[in-house]
Protein backbone atom coordinates (compact mmCIF):
# COMPACT_ATOMS: atom_id res chain seq x y z
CA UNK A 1 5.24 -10.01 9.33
CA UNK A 2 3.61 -6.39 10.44
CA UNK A 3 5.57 -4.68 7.50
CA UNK A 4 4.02 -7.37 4.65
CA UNK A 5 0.80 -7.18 6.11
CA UNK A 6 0.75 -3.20 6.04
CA UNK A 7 1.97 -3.45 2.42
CA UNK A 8 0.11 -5.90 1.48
CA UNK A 9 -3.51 -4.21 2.96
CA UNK A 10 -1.91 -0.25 1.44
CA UNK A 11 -1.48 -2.28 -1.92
CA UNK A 12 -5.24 -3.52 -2.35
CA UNK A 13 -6.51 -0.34 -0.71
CA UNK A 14 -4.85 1.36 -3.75
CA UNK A 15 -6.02 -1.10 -6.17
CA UNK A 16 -9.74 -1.04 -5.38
CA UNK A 17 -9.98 2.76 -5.64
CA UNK A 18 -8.41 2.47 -9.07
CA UNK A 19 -10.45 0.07 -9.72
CA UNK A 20 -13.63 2.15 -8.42
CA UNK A 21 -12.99 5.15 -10.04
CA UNK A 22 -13.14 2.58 -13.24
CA UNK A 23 -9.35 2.69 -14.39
CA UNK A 24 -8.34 -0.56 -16.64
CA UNK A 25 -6.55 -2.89 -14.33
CA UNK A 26 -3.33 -1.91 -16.03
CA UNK A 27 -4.11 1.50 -15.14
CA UNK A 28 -4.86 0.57 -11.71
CA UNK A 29 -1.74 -1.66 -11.02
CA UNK A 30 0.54 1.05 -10.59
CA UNK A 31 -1.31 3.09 -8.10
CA UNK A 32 -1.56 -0.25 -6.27
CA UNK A 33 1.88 -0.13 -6.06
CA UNK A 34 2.36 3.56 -4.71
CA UNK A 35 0.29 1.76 -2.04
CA UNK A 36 2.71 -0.91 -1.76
CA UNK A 37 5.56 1.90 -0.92
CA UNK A 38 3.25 3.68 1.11
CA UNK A 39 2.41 0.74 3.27
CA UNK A 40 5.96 0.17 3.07
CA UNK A 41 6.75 3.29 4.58
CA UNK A 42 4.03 3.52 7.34
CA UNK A 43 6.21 0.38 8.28
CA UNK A 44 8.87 1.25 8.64
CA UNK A 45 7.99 4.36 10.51
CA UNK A 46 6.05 2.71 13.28
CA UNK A 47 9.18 0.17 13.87
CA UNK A 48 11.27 3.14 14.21
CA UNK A 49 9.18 4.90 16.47
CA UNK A 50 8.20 1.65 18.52
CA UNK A 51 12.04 1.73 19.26
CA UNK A 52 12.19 4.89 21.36
């Protein structure tokens, strides 16, 4: 649940400053999903780390 909600708060994150620095939303959608990786992998880092 952790890892969708990290990608899921990376993606808009992205999205809104694409959208602020006034790219067209097709513009914008794939920096929102370099967030989704990103938040992706933030994820997965802090599971692996939380396993130590």
């Amino acid at each position: 649940m952790r890892r969708i909600l990290y990608i899921a708060i990376f993606s808009l994150i992205f999205l809104l400053i694409g959208l602020f620095l006034q790219f067209y939303l097709i513009e914008a959608l794939p920096i929102a999903l370099l967030g989704g990786c990103l938040g992706w992998a933030v994820a997965e880092f802090r599971r692996e780390t939380n396993k130590a």
